[in-house]
PDB file of N, CA and C in Angstrom:
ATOM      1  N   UNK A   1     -82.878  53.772-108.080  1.00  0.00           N
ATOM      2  CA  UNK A   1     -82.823  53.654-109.530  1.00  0.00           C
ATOM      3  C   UNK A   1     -81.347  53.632-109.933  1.00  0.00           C
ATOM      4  N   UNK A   2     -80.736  52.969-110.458  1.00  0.00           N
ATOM      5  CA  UNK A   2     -79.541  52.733-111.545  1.00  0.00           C
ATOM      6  C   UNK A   2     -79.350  53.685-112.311  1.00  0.00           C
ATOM      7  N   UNK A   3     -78.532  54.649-112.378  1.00  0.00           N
ATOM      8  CA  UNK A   3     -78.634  55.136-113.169  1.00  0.00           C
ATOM      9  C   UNK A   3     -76.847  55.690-113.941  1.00  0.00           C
ATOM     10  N   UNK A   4     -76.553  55.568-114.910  1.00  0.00           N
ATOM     11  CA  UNK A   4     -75.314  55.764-115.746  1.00  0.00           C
ATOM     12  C   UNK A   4     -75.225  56.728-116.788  1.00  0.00           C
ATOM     13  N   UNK A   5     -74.510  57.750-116.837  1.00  0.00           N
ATOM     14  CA  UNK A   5     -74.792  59.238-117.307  1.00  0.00           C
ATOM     15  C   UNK A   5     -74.749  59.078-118.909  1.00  0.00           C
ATOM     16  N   UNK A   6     -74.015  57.990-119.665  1.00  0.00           N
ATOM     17  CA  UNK A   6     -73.909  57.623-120.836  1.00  0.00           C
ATOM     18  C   UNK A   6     -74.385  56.760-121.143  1.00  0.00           C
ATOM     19  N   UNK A   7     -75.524  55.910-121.029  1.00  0.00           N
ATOM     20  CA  UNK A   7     -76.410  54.956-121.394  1.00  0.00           C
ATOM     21  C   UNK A   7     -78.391  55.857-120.594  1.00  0.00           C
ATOM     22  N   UNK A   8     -78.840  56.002-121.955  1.00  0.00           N
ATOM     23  CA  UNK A   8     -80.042  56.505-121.777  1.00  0.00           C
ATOM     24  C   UNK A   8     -81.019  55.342-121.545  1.00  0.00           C
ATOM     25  N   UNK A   9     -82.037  55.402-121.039  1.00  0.00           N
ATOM     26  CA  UNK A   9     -82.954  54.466-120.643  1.00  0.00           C
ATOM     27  C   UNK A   9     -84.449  55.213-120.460  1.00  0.00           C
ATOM     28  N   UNK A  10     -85.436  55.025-121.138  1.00  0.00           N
ATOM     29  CA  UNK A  10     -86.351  56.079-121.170  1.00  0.00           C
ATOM     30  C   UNK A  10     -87.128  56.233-119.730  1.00  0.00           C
ATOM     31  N   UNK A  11     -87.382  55.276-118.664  1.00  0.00           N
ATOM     32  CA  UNK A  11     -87.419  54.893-117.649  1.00  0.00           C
ATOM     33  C   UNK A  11     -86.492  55.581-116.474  1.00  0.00           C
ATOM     34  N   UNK A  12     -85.569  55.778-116.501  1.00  0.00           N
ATOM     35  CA  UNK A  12     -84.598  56.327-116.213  1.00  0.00           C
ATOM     36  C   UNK A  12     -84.569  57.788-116.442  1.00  0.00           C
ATOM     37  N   UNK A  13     -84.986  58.144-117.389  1.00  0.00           N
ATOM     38  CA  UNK A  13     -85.381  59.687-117.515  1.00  0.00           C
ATOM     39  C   UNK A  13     -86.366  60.217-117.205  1.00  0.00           C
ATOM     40  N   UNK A  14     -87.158  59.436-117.204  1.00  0.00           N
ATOM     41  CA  UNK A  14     -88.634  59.947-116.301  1.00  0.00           C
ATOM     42  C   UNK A  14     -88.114  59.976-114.696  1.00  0.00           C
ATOM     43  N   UNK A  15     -87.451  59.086-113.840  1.00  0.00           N
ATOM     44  CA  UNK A  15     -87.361  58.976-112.893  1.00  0.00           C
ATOM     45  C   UNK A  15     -86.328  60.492-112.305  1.00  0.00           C
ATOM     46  N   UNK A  16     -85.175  60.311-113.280  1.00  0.00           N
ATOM     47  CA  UNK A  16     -85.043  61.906-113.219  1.00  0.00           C
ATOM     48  C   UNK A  16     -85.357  63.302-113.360  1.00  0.00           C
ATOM     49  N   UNK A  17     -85.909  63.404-113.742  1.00  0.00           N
ATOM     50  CA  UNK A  17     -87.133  64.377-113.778  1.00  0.00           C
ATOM     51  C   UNK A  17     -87.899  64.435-112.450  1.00  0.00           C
ATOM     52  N   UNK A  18     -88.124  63.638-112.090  1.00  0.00           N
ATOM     53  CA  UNK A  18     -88.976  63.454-110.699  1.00  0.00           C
ATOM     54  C   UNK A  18     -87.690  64.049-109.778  1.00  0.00           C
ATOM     55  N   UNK A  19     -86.459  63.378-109.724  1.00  0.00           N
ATOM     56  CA  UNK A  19     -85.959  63.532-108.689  1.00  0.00           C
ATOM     57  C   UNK A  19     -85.341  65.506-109.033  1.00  0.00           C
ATOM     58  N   UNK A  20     -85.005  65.581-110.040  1.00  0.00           N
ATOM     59  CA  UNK A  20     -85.062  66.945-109.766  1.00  0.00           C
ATOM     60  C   UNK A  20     -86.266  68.054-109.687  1.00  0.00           C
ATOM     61  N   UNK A  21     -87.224  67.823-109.824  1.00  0.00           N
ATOM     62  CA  UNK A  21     -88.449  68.371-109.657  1.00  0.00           C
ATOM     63  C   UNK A  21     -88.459  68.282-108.046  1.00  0.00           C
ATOM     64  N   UNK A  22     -88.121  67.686-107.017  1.00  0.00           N
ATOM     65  CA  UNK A  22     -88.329  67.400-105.986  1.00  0.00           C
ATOM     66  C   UNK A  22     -87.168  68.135-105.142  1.00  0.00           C
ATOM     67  N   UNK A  23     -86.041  68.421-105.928  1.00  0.00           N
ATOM     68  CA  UNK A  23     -85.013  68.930-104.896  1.00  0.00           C
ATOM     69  C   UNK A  23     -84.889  70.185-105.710  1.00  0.00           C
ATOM     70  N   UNK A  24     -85.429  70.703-106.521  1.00  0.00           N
ATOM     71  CA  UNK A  24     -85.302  72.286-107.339  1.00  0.00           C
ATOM     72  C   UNK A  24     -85.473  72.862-106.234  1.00  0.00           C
ATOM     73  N   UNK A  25     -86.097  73.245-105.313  1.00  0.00           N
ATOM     74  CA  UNK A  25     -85.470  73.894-104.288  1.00  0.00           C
ATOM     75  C   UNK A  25     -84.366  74.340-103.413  1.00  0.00           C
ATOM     76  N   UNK A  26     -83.832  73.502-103.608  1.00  0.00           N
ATOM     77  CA  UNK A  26     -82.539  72.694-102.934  1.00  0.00           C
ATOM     78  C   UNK A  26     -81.203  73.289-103.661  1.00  0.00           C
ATOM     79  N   UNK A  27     -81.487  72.866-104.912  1.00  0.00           N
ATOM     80  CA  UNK A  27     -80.124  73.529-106.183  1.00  0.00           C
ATOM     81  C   UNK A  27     -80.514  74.649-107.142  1.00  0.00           C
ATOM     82  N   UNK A  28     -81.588  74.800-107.557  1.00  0.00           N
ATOM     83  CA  UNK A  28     -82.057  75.278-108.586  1.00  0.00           C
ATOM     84  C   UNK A  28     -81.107  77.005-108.750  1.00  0.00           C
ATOM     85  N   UNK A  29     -81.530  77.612-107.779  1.00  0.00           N
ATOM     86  CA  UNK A  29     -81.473  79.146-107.240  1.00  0.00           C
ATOM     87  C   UNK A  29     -79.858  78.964-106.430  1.00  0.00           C
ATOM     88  N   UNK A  30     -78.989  78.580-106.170  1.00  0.00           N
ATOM     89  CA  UNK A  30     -77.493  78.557-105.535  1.00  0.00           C
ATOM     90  C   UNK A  30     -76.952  78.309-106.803  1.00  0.00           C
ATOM     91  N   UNK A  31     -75.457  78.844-106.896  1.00  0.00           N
ATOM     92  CA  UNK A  31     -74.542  79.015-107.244  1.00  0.00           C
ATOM     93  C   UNK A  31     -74.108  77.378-107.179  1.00  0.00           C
ATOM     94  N   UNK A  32     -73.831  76.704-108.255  1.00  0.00           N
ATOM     95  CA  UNK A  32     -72.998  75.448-107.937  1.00  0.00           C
ATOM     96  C   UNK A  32     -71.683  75.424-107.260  1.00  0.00           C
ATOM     97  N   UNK A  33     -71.180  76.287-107.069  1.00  0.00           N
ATOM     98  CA  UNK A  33     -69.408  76.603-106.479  1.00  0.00           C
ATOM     99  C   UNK A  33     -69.646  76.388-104.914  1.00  0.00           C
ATOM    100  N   UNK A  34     -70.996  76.476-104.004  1.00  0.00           N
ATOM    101  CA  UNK A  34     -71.517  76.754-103.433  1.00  0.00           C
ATOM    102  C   UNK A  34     -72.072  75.158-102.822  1.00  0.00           C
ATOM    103  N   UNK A  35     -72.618  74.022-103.115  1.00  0.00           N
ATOM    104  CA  UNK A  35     -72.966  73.291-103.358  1.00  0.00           C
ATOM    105  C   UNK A  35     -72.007  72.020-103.535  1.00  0.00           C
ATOM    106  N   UNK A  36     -70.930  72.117-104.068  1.00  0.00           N
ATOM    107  CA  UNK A  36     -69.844  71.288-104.510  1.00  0.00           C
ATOM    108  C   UNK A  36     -68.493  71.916-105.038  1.00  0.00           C
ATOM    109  N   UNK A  37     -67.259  70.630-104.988  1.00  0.00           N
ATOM    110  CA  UNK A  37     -66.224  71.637-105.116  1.00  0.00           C
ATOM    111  C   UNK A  37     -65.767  71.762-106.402  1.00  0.00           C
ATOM    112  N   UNK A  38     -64.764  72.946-106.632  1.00  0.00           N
ATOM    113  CA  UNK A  38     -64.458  72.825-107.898  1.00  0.00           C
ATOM    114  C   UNK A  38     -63.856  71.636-108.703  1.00  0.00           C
ATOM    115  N   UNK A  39     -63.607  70.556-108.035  1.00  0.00           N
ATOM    116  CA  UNK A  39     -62.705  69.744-108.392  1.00  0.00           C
ATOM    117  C   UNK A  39     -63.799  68.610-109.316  1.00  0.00           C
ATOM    118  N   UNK A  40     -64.808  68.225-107.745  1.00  0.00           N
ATOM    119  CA  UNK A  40     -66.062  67.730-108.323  1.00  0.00           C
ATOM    120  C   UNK A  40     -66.607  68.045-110.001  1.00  0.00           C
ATOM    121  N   UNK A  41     -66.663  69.289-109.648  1.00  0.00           N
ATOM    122  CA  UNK A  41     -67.503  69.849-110.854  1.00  0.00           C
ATOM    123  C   UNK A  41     -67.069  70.041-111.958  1.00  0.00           C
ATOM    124  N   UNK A  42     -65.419  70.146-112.488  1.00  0.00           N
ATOM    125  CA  UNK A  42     -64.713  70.262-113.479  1.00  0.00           C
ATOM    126  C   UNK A  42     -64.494  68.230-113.661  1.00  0.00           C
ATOM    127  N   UNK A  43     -64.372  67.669-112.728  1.00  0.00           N
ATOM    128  CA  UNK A  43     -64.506  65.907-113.215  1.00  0.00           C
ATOM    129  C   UNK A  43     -65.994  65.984-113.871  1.00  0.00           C
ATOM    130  N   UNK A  44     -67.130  66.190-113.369  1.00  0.00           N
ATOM    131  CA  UNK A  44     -68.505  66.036-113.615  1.00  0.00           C
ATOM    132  C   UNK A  44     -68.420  66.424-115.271  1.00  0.00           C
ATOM    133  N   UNK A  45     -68.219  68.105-115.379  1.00  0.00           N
ATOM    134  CA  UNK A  45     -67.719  68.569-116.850  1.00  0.00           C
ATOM    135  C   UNK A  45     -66.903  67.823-117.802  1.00  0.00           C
ATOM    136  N   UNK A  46     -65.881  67.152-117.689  1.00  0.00           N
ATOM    137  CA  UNK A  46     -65.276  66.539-118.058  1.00  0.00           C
ATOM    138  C   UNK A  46     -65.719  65.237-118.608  1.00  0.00           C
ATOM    139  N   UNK A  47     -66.621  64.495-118.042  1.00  0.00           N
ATOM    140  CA  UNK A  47     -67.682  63.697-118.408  1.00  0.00           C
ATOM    141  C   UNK A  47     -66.606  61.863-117.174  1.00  0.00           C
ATOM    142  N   UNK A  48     -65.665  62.190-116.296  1.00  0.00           N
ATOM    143  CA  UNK A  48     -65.048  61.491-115.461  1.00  0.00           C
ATOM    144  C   UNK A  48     -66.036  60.325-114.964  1.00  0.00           C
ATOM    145  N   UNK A  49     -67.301  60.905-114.917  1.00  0.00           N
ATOM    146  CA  UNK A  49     -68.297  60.049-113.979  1.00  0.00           C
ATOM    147  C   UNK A  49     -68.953  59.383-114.846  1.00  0.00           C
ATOM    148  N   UNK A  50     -69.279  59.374-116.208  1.00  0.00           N
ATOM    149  CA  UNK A  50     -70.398  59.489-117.313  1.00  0.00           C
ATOM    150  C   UNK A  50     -70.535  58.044-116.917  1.00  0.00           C
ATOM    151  N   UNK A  51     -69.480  57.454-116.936  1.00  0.00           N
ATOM    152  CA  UNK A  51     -69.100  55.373-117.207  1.00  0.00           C
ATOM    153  C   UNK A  51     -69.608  55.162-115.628  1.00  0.00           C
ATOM    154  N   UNK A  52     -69.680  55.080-114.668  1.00  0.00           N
ATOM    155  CA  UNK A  52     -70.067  54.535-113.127  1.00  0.00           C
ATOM    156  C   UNK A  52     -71.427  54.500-113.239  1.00  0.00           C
ATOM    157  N   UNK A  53     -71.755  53.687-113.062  1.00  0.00           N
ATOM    158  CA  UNK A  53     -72.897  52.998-112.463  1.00  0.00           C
ATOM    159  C   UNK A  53     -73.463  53.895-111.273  1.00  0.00           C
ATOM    160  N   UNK A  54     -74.811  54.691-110.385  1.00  0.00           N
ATOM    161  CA  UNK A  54     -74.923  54.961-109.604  1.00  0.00           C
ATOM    162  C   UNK A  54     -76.107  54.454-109.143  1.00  0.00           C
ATOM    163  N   UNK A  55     -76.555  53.955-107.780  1.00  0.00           N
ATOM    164  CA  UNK A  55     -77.951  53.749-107.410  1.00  0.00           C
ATOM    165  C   UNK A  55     -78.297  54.817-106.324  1.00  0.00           C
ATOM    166  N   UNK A  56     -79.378  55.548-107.192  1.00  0.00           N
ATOM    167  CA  UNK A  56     -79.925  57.171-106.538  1.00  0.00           C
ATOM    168  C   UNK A  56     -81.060  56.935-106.298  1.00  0.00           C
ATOM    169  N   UNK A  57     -81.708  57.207-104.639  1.00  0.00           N
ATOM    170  CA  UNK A  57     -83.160  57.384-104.333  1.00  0.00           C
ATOM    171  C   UNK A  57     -83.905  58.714-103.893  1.00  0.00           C
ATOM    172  N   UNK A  58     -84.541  58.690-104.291  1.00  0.00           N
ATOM    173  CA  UNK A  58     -85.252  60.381-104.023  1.00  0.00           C
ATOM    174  C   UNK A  58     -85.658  60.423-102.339  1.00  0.00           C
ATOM    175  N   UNK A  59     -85.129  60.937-101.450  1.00  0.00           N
ATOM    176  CA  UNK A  59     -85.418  60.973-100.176  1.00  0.00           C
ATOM    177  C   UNK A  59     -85.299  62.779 -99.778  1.00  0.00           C
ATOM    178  N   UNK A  60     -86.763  63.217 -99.990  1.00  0.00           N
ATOM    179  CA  UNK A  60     -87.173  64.365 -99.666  1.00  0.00           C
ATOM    180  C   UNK A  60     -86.207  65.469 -98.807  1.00  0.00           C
ATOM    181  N   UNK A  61     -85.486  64.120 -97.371  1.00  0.00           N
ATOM    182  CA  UNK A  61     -85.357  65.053 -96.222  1.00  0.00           C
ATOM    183  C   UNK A  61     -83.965  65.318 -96.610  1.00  0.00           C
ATOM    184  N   UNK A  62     -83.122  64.670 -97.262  1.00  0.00           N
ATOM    185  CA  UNK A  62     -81.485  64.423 -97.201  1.00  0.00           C
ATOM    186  C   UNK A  62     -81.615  64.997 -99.084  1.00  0.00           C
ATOM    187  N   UNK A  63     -80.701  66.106 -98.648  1.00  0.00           N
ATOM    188  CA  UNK A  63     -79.883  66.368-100.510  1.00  0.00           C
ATOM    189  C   UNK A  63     -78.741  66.259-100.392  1.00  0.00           C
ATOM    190  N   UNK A  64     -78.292  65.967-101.502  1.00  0.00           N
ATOM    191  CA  UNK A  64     -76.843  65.674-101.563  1.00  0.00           C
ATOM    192  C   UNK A  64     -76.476  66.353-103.371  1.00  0.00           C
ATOM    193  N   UNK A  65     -75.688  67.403-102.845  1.00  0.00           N
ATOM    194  CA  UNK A  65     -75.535  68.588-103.877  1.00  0.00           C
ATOM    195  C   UNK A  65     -74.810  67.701-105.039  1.00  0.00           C
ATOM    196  N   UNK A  66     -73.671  66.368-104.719  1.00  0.00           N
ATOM    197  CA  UNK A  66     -73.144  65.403-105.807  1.00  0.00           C
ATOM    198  C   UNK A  66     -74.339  64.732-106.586  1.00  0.00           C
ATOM    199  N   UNK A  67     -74.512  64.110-105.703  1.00  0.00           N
ATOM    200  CA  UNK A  67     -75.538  63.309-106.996  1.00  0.00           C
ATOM    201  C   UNK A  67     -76.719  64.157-107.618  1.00  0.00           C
ATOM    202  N   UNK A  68     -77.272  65.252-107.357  1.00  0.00           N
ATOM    203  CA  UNK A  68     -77.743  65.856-107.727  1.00  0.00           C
ATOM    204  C   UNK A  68     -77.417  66.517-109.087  1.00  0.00           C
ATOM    205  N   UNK A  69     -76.224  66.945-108.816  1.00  0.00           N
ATOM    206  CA  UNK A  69     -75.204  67.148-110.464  1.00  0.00           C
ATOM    207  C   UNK A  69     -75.730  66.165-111.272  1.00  0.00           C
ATOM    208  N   UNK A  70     -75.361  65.132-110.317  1.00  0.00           N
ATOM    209  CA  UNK A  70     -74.516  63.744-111.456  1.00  0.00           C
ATOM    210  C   UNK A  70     -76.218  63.495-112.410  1.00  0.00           C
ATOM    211  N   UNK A  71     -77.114  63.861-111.147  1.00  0.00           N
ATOM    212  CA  UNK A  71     -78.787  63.468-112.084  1.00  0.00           C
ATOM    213  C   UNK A  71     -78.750  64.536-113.118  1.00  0.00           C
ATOM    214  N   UNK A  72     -78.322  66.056-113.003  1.00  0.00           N
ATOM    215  CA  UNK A  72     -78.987  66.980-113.737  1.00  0.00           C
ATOM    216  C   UNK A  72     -78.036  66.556-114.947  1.00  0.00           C
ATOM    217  N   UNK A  73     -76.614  66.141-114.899  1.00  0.00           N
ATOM    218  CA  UNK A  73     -76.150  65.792-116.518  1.00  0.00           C
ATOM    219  C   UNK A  73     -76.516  65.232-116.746  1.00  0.00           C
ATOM    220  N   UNK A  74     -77.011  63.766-116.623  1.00  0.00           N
ATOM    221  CA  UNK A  74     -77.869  62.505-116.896  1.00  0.00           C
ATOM    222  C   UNK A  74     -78.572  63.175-117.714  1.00  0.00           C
ATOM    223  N   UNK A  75     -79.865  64.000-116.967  1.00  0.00           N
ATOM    224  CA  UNK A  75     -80.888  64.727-117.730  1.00  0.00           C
ATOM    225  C   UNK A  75     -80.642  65.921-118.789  1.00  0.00           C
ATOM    226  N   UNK A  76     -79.671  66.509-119.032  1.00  0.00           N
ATOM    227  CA  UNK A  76     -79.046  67.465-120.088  1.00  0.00           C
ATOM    228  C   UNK A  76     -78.640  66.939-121.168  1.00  0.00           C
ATOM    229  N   UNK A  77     -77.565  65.910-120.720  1.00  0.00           N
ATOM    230  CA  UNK A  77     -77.275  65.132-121.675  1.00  0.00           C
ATOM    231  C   UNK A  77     -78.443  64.302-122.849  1.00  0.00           C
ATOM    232  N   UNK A  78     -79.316  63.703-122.195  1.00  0.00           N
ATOM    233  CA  UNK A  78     -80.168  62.701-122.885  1.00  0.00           C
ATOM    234  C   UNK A  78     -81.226  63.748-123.205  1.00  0.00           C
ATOM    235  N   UNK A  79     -81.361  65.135-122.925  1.00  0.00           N
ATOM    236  CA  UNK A  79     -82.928  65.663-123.296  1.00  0.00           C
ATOM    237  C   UNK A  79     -83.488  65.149-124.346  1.00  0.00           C
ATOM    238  N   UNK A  80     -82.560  65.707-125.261  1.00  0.00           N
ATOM    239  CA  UNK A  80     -83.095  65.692-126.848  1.00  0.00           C
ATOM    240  C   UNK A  80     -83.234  63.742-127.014  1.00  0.00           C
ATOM    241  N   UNK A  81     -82.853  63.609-126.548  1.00  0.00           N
ATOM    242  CA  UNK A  81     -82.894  61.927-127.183  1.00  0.00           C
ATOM    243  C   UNK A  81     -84.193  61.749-126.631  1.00  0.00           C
ATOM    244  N   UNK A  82     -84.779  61.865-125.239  1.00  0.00           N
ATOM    245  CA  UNK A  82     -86.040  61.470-125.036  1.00  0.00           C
ATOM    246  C   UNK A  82     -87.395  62.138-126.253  1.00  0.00           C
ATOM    247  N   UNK A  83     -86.708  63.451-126.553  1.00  0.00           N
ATOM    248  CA  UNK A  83     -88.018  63.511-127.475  1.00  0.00           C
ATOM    249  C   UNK A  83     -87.936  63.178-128.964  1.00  0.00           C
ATOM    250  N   UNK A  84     -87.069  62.157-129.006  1.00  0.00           N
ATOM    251  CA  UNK A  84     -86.921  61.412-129.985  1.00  0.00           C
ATOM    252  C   UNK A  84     -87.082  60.176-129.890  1.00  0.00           C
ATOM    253  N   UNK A  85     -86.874  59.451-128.783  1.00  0.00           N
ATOM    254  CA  UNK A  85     -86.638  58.095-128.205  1.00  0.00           C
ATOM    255  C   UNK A  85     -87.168  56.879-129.276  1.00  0.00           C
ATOM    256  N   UNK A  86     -88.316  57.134-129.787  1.00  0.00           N
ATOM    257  CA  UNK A  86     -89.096  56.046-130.446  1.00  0.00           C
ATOM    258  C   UNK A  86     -88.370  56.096-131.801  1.00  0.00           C
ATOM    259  N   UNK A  87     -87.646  56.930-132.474  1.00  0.00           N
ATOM    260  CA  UNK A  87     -87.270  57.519-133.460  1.00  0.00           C
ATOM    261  C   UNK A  87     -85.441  56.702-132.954  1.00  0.00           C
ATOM    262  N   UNK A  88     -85.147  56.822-132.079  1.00  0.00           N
ATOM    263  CA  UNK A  88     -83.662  55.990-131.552  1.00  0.00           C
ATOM    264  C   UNK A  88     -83.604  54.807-131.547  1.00  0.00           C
ATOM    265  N   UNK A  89     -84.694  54.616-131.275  1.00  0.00           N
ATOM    266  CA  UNK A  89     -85.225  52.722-130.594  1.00  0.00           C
ATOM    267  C   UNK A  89     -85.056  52.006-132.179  1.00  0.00           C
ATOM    268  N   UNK A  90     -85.666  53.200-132.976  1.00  0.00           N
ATOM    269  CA  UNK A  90     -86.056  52.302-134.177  1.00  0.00           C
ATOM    270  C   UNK A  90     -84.899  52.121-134.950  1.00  0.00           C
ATOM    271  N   UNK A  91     -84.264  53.075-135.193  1.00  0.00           N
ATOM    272  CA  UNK A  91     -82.910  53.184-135.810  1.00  0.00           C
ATOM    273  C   UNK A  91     -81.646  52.206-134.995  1.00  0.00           C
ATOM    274  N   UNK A  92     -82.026  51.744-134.356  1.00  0.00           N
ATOM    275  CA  UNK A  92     -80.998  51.315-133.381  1.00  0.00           C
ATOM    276  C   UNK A  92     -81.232  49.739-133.616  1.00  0.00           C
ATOM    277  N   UNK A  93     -82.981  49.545-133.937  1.00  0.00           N
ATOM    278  CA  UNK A  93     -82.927  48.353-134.195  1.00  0.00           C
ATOM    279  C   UNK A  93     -82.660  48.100-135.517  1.00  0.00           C
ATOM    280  N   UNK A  94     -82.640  48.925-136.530  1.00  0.00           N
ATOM    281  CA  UNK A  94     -82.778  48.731-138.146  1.00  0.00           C
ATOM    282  C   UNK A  94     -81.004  48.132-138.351  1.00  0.00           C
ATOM    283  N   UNK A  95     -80.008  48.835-137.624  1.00  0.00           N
ATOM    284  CA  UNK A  95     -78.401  49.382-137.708  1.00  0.00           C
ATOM    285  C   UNK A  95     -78.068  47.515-136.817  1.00  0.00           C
ATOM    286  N   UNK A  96     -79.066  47.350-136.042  1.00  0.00           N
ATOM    287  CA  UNK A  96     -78.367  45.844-134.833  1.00  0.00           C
ATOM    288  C   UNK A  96     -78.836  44.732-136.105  1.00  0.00           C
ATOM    289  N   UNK A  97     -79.585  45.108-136.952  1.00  0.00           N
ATOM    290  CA  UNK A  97     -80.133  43.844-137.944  1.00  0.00           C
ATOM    291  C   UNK A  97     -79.241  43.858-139.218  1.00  0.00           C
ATOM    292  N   UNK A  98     -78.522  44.710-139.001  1.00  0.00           N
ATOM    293  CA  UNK A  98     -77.716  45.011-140.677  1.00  0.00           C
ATOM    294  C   UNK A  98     -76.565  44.309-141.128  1.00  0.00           C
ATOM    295  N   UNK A  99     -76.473  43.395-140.286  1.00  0.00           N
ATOM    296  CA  UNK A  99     -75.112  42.779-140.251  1.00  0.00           C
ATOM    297  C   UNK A  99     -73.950  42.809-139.861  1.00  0.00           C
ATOM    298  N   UNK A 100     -73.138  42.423-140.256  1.00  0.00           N
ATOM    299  CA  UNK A 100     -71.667  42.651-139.979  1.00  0.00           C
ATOM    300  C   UNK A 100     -70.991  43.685-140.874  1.00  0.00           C
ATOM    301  N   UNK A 101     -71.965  43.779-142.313  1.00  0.00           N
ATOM    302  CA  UNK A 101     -71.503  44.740-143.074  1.00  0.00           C
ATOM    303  C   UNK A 101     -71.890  45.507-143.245  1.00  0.00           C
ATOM    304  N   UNK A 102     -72.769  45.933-143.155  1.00  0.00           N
ATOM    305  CA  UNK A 102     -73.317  47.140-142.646  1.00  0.00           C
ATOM    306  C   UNK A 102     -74.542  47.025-143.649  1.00  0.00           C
ATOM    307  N   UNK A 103     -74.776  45.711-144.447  1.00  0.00           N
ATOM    308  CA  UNK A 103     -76.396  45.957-145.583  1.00  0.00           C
ATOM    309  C   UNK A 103     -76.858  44.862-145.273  1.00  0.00           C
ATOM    310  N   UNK A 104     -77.945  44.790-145.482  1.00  0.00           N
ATOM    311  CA  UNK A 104     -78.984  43.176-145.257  1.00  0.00           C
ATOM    312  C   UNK A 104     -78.706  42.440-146.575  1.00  0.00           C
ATOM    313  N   UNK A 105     -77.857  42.961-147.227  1.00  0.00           N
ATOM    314  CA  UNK A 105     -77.817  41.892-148.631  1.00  0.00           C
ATOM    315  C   UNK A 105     -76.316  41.865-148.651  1.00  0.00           C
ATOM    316  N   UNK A 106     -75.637  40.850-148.383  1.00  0.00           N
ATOM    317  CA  UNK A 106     -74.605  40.088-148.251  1.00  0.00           C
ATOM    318  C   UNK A 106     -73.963  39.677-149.311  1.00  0.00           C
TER     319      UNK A 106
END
């Protein structure tokens, strides 16, 4: 899955969800300091990664404590927007139809 920490995709958030539901074992209960380095994790904070493009697959046997981050901001970041999503979609299309000036009456 494609996935980019600053562009939400409702598709994309379901798929994350899955993938951390599947490795909560893995990160959930450890210390992140533990897991990755500080350097990592203050870029991650920083939002360094938000813009890259990543392609992440859920493979049970192999974790990888980075991208694992990189999914759980994905998913922090966008919570609230998914339980709004239809409510974004719409506003998003009302604001792309408005023109150049910002009113439908010119």
């Amino acid at each position: 899955m494609k996935i980019q920490i600053n562009k939400y995709d409702n598709e994309v958030y379901r798929f994350v969800k899955a993938y951390l539901k599947v490795y909560e074992d893995d990160w959930l209960f450890t210390p992140p300091h533990r897991l990755a380095s500080s350097e990592f994790l203050r870029s991650l904070e920083d939002g360094v990664f938000d813009s890259i493009e990543y392609d992440i697959k859920i493979n049970p046997s192999i974790f990888n404590a980075e991208e694992c981050f990189i999914v759980f901001r994905y998913y922090y970041i966008h919570k609230d927007m998914h339980k709004h999503y239809d409510k974004y979609v719409n506003l998003e299309r009302m604001y792309s139809e408005l023109g150049t000036k910002g009113s439908v009456f010119h």
